[in-house]
C-alpha atoms as a PDB file:
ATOM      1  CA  UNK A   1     -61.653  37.956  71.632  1.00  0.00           C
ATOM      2  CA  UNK A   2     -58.053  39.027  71.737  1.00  0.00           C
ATOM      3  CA  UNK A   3     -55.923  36.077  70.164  1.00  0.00           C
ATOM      4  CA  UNK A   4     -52.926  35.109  71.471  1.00  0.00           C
ATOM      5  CA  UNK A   5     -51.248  31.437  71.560  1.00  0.00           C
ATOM      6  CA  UNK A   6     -53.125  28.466  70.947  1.00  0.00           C
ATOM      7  CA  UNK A   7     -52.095  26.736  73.965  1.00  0.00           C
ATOM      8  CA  UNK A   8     -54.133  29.673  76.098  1.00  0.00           C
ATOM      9  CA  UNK A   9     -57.390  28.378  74.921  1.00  0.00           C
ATOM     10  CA  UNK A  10     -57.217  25.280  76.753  1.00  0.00           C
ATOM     11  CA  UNK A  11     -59.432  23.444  74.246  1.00  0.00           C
ATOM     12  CA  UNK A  12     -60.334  19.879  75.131  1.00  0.00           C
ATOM     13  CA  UNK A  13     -57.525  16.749  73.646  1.00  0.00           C
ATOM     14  CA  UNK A  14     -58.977  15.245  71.428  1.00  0.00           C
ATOM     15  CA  UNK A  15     -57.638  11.895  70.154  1.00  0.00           C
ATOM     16  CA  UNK A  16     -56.678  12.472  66.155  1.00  0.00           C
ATOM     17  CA  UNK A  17     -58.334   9.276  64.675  1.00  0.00           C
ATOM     18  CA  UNK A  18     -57.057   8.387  61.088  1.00  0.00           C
ATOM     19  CA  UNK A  19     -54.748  10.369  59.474  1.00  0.00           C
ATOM     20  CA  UNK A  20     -54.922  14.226  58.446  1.00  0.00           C
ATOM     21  CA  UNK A  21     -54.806  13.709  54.637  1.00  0.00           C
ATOM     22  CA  UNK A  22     -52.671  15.935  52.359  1.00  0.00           C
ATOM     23  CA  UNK A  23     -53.598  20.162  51.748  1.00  0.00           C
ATOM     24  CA  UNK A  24     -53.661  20.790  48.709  1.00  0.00           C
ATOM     25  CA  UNK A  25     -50.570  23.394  46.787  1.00  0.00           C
ATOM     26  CA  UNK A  26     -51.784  27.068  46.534  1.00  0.00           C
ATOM     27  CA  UNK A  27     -51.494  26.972  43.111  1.00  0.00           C
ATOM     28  CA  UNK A  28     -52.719  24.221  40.775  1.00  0.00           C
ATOM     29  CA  UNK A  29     -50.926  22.496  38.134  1.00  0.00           C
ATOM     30  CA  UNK A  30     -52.642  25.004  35.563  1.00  0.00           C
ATOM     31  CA  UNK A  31     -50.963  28.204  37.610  1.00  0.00           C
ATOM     32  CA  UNK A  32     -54.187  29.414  38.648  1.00  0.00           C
ATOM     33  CA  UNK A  33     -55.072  29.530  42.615  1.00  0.00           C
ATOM     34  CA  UNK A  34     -58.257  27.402  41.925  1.00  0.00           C
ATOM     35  CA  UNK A  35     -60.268  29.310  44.757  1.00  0.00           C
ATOM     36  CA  UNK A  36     -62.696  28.642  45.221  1.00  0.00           C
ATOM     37  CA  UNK A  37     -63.351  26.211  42.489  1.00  0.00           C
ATOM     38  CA  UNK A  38     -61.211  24.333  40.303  1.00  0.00           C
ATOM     39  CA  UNK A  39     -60.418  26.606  37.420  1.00  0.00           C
ATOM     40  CA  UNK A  40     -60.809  30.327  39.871  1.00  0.00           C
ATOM     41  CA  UNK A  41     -57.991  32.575  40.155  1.00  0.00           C
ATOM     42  CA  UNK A  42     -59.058  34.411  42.999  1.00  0.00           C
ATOM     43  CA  UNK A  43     -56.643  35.061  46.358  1.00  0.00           C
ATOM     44  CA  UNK A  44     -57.146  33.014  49.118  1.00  0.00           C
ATOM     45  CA  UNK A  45     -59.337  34.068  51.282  1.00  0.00           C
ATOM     46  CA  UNK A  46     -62.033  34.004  53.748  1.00  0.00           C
ATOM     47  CA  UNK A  47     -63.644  36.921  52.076  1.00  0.00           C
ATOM     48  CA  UNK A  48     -63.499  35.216  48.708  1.00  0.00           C
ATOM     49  CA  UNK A  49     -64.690  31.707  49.877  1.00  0.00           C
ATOM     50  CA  UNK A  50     -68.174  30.390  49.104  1.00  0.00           C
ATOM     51  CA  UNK A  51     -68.815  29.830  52.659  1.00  0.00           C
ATOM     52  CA  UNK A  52     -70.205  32.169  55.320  1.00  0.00           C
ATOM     53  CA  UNK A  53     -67.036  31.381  58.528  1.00  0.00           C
ATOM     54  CA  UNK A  54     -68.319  30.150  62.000  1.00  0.00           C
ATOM     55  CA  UNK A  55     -67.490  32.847  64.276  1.00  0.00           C
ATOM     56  CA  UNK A  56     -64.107  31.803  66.286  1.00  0.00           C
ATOM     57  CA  UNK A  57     -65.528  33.274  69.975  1.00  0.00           C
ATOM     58  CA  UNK A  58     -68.149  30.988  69.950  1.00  0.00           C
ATOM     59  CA  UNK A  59     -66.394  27.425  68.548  1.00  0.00           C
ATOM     60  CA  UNK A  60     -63.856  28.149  71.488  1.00  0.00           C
ATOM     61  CA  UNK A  61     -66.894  28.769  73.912  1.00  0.00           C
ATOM     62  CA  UNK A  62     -68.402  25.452  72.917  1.00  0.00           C
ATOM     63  CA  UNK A  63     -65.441  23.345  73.031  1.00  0.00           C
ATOM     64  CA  UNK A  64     -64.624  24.452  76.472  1.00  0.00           C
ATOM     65  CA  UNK A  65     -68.335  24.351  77.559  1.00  0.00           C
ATOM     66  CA  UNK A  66     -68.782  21.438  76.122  1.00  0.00           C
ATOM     67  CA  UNK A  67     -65.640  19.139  76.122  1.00  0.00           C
ATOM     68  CA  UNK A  68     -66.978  15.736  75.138  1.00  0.00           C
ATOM     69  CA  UNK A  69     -69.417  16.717  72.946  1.00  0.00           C
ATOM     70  CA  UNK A  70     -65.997  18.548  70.845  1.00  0.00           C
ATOM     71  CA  UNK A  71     -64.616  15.167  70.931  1.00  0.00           C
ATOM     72  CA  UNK A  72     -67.198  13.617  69.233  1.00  0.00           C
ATOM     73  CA  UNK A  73     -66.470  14.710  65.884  1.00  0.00           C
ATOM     74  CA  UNK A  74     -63.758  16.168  63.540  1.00  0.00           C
ATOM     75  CA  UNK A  75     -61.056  14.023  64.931  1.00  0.00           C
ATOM     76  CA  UNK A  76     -59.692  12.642  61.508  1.00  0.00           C
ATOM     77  CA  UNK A  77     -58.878  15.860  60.201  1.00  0.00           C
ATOM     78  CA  UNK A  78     -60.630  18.614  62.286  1.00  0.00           C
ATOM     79  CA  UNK A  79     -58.698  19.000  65.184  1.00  0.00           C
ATOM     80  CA  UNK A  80     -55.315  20.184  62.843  1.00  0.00           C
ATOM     81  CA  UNK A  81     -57.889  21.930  60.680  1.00  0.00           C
ATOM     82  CA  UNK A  82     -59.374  24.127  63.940  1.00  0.00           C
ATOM     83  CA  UNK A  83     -55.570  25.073  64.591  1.00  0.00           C
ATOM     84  CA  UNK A  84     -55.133  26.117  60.795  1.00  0.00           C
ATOM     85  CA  UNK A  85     -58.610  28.155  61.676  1.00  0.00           C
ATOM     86  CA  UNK A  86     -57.054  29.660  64.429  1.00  0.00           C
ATOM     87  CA  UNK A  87     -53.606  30.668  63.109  1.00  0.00           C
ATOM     88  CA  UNK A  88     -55.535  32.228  60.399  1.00  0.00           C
ATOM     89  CA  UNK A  89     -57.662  34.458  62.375  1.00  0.00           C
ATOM     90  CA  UNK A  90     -54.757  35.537  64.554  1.00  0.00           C
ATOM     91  CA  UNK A  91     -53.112  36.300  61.600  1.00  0.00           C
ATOM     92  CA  UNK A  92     -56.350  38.520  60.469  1.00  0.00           C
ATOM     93  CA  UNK A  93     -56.455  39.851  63.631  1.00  0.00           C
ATOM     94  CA  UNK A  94     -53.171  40.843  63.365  1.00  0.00           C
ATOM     95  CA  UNK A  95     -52.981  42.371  60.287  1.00  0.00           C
ATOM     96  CA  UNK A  96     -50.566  40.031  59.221  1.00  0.00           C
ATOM     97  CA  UNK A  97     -50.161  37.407  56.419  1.00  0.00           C
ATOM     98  CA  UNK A  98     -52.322  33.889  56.854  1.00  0.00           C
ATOM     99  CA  UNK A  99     -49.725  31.862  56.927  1.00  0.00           C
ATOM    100  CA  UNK A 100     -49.083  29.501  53.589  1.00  0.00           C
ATOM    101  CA  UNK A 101     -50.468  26.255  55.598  1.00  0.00           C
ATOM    102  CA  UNK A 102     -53.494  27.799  56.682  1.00  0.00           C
ATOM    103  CA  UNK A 103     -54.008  29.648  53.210  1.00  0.00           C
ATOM    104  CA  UNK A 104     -53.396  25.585  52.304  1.00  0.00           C
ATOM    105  CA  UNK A 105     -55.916  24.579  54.431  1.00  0.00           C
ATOM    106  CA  UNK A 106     -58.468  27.510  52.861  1.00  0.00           C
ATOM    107  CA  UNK A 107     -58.509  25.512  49.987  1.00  0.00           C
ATOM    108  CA  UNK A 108     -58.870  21.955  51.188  1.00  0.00           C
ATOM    109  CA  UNK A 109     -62.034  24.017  53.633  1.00  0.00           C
ATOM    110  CA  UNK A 110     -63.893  24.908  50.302  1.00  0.00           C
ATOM    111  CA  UNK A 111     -64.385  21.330  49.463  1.00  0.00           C
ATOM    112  CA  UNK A 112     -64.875  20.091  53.130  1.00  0.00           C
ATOM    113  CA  UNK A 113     -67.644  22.156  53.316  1.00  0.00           C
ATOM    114  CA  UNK A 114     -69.074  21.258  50.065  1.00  0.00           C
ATOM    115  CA  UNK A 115     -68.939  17.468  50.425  1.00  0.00           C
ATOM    116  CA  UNK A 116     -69.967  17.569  54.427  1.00  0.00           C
ATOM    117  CA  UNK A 117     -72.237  20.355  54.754  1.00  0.00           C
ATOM    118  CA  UNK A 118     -75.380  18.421  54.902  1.00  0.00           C
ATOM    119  CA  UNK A 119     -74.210  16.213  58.005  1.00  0.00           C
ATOM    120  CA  UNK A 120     -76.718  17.477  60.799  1.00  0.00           C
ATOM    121  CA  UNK A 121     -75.838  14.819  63.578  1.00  0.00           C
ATOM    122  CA  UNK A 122     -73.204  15.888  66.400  1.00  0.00           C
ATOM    123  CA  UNK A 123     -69.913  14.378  64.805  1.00  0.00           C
ATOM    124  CA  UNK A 124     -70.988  16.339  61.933  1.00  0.00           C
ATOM    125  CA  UNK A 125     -71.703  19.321  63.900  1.00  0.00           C
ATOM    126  CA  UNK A 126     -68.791  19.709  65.469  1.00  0.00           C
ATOM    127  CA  UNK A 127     -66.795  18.539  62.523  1.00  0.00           C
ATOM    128  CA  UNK A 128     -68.177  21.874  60.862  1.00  0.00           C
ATOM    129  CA  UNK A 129     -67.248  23.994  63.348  1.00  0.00           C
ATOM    130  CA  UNK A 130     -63.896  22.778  63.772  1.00  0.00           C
ATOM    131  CA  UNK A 131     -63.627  23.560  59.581  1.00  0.00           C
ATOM    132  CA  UNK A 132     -64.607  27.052  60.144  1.00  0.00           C
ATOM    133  CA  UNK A 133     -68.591  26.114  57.994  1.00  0.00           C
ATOM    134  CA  UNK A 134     -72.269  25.704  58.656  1.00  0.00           C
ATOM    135  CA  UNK A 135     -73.986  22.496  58.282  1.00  0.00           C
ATOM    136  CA  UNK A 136     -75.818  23.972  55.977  1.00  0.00           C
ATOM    137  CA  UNK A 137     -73.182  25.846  53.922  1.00  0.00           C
ATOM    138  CA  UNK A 138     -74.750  29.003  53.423  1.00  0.00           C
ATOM    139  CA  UNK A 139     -73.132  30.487  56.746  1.00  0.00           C
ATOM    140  CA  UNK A 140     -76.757  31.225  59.183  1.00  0.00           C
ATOM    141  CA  UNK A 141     -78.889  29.161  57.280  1.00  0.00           C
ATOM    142  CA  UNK A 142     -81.364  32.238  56.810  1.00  0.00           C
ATOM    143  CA  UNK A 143     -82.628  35.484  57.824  1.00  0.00           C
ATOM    144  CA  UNK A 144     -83.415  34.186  61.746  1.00  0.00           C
ATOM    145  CA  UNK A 145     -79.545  32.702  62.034  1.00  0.00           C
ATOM    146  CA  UNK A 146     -81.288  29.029  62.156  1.00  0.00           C
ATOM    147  CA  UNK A 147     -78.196  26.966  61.433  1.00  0.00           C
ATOM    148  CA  UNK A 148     -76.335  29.164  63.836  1.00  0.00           C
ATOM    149  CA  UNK A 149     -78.722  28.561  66.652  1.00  0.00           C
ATOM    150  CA  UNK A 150     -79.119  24.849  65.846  1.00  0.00           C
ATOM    151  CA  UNK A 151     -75.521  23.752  65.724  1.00  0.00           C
ATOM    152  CA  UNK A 152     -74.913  25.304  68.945  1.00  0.00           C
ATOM    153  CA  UNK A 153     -78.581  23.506  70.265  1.00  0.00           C
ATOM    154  CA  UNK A 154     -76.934  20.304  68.725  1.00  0.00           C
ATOM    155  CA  UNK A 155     -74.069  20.545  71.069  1.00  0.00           C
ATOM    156  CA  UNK A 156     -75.431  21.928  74.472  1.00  0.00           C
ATOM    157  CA  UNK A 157     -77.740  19.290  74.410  1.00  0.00           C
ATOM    158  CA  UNK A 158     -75.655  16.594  74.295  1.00  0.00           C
ATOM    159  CA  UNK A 159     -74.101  18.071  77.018  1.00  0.00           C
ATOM    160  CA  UNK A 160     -70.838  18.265  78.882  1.00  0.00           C
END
């Protein structure tokens, strides 16, 4: 999927509930980056996060598949954090730099993930996809892809 403005995907609105919360600085208060864990120095990065990334291509194809089932979860936080997601894929994509927001974001995703990973109903779900994660945290669950193939079950079944 070429990437090009956000606007062209014509997600779904979703109505932010709650407030967004605060990212966190890029570098901690000891100097270090704290990536992925408190006390890490490594760069920020998809390639040096814990978490296996949802593949963009098909969290678009869901939300526009599936428009009420996107709005059933994630809205607190998770609709600015699927724009952070896709600025910093474009940016990838690109072969630019992630910009600082979305490296921001990185960060606050680590812990997302860790605290929320274990939520298997549909706000969850979609909440995880929206963050860029697996329900599961490990990224396809196993060998066979099962979280993969049961987050997208969880959301075609509850339909459009």
């Amino acid at each position: 999927m070429k990437l090009t403005t956000y606007a062209r995907l014509n997600l779904p609105t979703c109505k932010n509930l709650g407030t967004k919360g605060k990212l966190p600085p890029l570098k901690g208060g000891n100097g270090l980056s704290d990536f992925p864990r408190k006390g890490d120095d490594q760069p920020i990065s998809f390639d040096n996060s814990q978490f296996e990334v949802f593949p963009l291509e098909i969290a678009v194809d869901l939300a526009i598949a599936y428009p009420v089932a996107w709005c059933k979860g994630g809205n607190h936080f998770g609709n600015y954090a699927f724009r952070h997601y896709f600025n910093a894929m474009k940016a990838i994509q690109n072969g630019t730099k992630v910009p600082p927001q979305s490296l921001r974001w990185m960060k606050k995703r680590e812990r997302y993930i860790a605290r929320h990973r274990q939520d298997f109903r549909l706000a969850g779900v979609i909440a995880m996809i929206k963050w860029a994660g697996f329900v599961d945290g490990s990224g396809d669950g196993s060998v066979d892809g099962s979280s993969l193939s049961y987050m997208i079950d969880t959301v075609s079944k509850y339909g459009k």
